[in-house]
Protein backbone atom coordinates (compact mmCIF):
# COMPACT_ATOMS: atom_id res chain seq x y z
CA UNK A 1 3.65 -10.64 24.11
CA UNK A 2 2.22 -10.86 20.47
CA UNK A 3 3.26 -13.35 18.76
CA UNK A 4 5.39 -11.66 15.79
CA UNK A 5 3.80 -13.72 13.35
CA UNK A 6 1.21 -12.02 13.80
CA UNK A 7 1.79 -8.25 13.84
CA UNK A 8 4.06 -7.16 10.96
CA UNK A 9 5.13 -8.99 7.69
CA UNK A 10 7.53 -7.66 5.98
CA UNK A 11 8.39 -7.90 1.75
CA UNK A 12 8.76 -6.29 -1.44
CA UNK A 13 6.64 -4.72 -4.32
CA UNK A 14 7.07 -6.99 -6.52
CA UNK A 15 9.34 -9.41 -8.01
CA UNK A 16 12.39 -8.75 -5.80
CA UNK A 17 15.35 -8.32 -7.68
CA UNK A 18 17.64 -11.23 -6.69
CA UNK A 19 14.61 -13.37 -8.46
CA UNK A 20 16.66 -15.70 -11.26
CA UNK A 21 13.51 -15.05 -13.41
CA UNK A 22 10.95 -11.80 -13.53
CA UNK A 23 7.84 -14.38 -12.77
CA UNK A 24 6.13 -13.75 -9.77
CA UNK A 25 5.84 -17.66 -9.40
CA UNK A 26 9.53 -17.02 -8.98
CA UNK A 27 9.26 -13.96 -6.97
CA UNK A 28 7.12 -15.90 -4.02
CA UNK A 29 9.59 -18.54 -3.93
CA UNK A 30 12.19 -15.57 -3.41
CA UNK A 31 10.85 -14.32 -0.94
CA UNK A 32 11.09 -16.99 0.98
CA UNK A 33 15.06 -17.61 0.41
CA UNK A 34 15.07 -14.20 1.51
CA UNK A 35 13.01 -14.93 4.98
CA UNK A 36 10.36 -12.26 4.15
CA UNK A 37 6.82 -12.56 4.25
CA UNK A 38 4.65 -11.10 1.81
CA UNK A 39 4.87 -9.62 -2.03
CA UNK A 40 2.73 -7.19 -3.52
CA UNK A 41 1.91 -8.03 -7.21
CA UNK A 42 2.52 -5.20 -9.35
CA UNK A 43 -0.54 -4.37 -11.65
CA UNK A 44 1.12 -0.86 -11.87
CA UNK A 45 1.45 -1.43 -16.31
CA UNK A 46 -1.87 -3.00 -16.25
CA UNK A 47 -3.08 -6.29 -15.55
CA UNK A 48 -0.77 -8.97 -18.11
CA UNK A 49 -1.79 -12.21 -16.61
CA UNK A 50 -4.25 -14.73 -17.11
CA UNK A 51 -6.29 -16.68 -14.63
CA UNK A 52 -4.46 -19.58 -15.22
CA UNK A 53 -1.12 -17.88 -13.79
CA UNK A 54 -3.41 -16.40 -11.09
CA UNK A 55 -4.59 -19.12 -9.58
CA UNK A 56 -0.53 -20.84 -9.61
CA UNK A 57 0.10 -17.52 -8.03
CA UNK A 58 -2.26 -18.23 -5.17
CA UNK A 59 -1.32 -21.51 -4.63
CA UNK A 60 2.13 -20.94 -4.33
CA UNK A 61 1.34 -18.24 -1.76
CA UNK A 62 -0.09 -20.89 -0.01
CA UNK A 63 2.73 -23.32 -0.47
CA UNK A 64 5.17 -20.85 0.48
CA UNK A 65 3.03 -19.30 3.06
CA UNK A 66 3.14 -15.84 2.11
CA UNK A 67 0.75 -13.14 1.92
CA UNK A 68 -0.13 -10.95 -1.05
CA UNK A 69 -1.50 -7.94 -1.78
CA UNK A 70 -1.68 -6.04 -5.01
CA UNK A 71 -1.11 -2.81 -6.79
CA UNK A 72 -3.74 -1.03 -9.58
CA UNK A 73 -2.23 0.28 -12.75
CA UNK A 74 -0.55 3.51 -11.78
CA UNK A 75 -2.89 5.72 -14.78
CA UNK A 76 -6.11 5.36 -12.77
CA UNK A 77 -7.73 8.88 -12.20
CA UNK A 78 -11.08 9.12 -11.06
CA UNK A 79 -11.00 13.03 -11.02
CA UNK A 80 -10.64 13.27 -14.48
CA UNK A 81 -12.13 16.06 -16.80
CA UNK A 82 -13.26 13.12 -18.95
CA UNK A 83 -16.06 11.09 -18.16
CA UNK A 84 -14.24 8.61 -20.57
CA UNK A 85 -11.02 8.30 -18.63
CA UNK A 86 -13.01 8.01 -15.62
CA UNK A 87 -14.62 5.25 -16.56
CA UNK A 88 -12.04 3.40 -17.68
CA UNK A 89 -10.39 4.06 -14.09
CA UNK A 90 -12.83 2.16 -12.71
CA UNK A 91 -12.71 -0.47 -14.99
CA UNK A 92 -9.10 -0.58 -14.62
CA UNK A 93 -9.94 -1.04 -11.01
CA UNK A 94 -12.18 -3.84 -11.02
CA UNK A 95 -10.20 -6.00 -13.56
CA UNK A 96 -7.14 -5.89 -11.11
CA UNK A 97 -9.87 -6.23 -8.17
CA UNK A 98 -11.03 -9.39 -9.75
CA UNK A 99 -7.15 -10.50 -10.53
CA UNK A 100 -6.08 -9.70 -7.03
CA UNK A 101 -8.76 -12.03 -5.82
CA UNK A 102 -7.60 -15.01 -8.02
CA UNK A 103 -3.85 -14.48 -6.89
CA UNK A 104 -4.87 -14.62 -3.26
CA UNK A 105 -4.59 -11.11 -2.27
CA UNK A 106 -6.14 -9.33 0.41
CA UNK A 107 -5.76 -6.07 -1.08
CA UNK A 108 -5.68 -3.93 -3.77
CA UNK A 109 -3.80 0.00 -3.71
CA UNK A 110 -4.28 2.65 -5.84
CA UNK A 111 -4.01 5.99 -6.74
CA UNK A 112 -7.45 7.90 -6.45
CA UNK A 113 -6.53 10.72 -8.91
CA UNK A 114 -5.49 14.36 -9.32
CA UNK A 115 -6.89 17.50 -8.70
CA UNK A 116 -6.91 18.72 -11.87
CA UNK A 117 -8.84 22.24 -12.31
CA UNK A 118 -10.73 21.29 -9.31
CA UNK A 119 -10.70 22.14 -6.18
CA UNK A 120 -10.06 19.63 -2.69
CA UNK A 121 -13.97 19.33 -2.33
CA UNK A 122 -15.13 18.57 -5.77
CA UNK A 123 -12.25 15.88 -6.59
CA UNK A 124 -13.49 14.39 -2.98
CA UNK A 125 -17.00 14.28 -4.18
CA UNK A 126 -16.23 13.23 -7.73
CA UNK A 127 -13.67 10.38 -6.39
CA UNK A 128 -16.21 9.01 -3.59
CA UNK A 129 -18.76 8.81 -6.11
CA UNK A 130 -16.69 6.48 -8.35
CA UNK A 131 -15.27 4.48 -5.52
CA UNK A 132 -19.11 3.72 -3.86
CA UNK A 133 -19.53 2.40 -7.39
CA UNK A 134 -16.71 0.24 -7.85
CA UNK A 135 -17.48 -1.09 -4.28
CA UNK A 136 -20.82 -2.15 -5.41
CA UNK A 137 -19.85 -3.83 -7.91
CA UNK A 138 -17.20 -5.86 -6.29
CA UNK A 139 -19.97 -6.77 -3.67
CA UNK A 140 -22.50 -8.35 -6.07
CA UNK A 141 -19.53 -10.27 -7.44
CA UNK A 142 -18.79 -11.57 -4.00
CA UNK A 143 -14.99 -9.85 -3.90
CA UNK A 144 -13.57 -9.48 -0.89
CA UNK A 145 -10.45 -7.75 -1.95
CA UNK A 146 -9.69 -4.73 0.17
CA UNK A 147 -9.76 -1.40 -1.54
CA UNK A 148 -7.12 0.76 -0.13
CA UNK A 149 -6.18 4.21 -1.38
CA UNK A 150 -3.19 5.45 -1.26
CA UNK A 151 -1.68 8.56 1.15
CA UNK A 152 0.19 10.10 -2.01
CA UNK A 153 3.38 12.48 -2.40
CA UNK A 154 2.79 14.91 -4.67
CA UNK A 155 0.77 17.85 -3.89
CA UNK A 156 -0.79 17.34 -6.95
CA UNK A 157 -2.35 14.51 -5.75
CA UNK A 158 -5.51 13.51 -3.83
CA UNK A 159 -4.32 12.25 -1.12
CA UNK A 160 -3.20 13.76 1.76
CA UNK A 161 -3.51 11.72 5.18
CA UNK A 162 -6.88 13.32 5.80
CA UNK A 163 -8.27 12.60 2.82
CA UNK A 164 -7.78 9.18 2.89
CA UNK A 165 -9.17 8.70 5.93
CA UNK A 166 -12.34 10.40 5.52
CA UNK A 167 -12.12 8.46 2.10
CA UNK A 168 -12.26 5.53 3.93
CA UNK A 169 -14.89 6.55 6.40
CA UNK A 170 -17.10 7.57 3.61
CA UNK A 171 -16.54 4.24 1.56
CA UNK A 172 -17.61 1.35 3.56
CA UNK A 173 -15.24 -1.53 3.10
CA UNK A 174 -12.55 0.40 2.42
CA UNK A 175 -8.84 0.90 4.41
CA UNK A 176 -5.94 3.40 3.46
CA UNK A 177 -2.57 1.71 2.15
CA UNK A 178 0.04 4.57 4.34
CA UNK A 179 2.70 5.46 2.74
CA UNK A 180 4.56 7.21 5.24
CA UNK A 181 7.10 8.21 2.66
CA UNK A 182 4.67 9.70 0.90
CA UNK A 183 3.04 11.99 3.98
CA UNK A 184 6.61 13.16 4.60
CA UNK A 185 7.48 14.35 1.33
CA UNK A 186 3.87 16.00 1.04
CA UNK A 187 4.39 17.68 4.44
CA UNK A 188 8.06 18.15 4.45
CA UNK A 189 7.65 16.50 7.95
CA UNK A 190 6.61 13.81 9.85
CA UNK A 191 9.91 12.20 10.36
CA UNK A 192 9.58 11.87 14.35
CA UNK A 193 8.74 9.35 16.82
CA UNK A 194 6.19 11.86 18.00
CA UNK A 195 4.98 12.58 14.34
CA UNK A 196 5.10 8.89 13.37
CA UNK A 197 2.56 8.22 16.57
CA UNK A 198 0.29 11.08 16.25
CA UNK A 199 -0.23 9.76 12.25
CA UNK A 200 -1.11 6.14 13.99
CA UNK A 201 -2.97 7.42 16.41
CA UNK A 202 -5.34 9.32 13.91
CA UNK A 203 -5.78 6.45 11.99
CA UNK A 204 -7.07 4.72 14.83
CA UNK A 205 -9.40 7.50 16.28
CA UNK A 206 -11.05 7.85 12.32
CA UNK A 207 -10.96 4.14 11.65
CA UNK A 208 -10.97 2.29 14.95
CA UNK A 209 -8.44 -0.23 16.09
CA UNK A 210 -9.21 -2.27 14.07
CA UNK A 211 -7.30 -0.71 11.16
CA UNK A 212 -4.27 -0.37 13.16
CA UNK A 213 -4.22 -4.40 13.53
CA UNK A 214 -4.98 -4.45 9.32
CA UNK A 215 -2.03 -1.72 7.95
CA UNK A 216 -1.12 -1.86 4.32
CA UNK A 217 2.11 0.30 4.83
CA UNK A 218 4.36 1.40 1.52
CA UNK A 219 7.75 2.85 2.82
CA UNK A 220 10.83 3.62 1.47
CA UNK A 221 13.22 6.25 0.99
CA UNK A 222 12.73 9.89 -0.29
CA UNK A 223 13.81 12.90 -2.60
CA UNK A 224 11.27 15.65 -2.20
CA UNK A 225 10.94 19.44 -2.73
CA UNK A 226 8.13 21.85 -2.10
CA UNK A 227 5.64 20.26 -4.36
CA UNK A 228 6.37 16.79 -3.00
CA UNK A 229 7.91 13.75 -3.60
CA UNK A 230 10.45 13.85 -6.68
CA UNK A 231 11.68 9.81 -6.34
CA UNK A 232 12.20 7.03 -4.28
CA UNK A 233 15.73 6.13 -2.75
CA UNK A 234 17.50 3.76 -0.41
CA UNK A 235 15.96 4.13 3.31
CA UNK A 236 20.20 4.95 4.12
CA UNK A 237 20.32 7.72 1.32
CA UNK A 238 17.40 9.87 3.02
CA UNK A 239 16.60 11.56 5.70
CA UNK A 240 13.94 9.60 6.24
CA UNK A 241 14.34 8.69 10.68
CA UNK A 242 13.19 5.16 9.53
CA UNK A 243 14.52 3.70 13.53
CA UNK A 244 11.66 5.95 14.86
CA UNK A 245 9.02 4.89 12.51
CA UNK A 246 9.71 1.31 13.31
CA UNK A 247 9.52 2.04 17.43
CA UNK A 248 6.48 4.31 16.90
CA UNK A 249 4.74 0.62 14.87
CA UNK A 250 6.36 -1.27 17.50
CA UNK A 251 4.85 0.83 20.44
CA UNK A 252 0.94 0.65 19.21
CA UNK A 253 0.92 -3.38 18.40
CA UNK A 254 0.24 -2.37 14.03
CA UNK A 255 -0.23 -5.34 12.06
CA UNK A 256 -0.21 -6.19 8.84
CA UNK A 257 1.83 -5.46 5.55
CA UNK A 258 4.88 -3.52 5.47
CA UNK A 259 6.24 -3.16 1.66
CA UNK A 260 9.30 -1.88 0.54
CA UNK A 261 9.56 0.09 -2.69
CA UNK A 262 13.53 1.50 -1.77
CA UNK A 263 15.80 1.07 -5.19
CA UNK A 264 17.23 -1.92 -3.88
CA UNK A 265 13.83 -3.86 -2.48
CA UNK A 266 14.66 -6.53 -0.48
CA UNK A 267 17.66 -5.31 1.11
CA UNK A 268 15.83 -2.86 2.89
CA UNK A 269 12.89 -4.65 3.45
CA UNK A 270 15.20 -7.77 5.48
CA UNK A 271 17.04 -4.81 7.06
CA UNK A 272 13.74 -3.46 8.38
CA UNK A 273 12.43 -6.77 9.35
CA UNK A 274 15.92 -7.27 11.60
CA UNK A 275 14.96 -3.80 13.31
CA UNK A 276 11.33 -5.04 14.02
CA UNK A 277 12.45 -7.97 15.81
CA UNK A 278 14.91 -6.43 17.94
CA UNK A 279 12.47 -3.94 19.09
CA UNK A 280 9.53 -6.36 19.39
CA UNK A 281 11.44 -8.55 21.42
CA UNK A 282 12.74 -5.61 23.77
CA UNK A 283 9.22 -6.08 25.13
């Protein structure tokens, strides 16, 4: 059997909220009182720290032993009408790229954009374009942050499941962040064992194993409607079959990041971790 250690860690996005101050010096050290296992850094307001804090950030990941990831600003659009506001997506993109990598963290999520006035096609193009870009970039600067769009809720949105994986195909050096929240408020579905795998399962037949042992997963809770996702709640307040999801990861060996964005963070996250082990030691 795998050790556990090394399939699925499981934590917060960001600071969780039993932190005695909103640092996320103080957050890591949280996270381990609360016998988690990784934080995402929240860039979502933009990026506020210097590299100073950074670089205490990454060592007391190290210290603490927990892994990082991190999250873009959330007013990155690289479909936009303006060739302004698209380039100050990317930009917004590589300054958390380059923060992420002095904090320590593997990876960076994101929004890709909206569709706008244009149609599924053209905001593909347009997007791809940017992102090969920004990848280049990062590459002559010797980054090895992972890019990882996000599966998003809204219909509004760029990114649908399929999207983001032919995204990723398209973009070398690139991996999706799944939000399975996200997928089931777009879809008004996929809230089954048997929907749960078949999402997995295309992941690995466009991506290769290999992603399925390197997940960046976002889950939580849901309110949705017919255009999507209207807010996040507790994983107990929604009809979200969270039990399922957790066998369906269980059953195909993912690894990686699991983080929580339910109201109440870390509760959900440690009560998700419990289920893991139970079912990973079933086996």
């Amino acid at each position: 059997m795998t050790s556990v250690s090394k399939r699925l860690l499981f934590g917060t996005a960001g600071i969780p909220q039993s932190t005695s101050t909103t640092s996320t010096l103080a957050g890591i050290k949280q996270i381990t009182q609360l016998k988690l296992d990784c934080l995402e850094v929240e860039f979502v307001r933009g990026v506020k720290m210097g590299n100073d804090t950074g670089q205490k950030i990454r060592e007391a990941a190290k210290t603490y032993n927990i892994s990082l990831s991190a999250h873009a600003p959330y007013y990155v659009n690289l479909n936009s009408n303006e060739r302004g506001k698209r380039l100050s997506s990317q930009e917004r993109l590589l300054t958390s790229a380059r923060m992420a990598k002095k904090c320590g963290a593997k990876s960076l999520v994101f929004h890709p954009g909206y569709y706008g006035s244009s149609g599924p096609e053209e905001t593909h193009k347009t997007i791809k374009e940017g992102l090969k870009e920004i990848v280049s970039i990062l590459r002559s600067e010797m980054n090895p942050v992972i890019l990882r769009p996000e599966t998003m809720g809204k219909r509004s949105q760029f990114g649908s499941l399929e999207e983001i994986l032919i995204l990723c195909r398209e973009v070398d050096g690139m991996l999706p962040c799944v939000d399975f929240s996200h997928i089931h408020a777009r879809e008004g579905k996929v809230n089954s064992y048997i929907e749960f795998n078949r999402v997995l399962k295309k992941i690995e037949k466009k991506l290769g194993k290999e992603t399925i042992r390197n997940m960046h997963i976002h889950i939580s809770g849901v309110e949705y409607n017919s255009k999507g996702e209207l807010k996040h709640l507790n994983l107990k307040d929604s009809d979200f079959r969270f039990e399922n999801w957790i066998q369906a990861l269980t059953d195909i060996g993912a690894e990686g990041m699991v983080i929580c964005e339910s109201p109440n963070l870390e509760q959900d996250a440690k009560m998700l971790k419990v289920l893991y082990r139970s079912y990973v030691f079933k086996t």
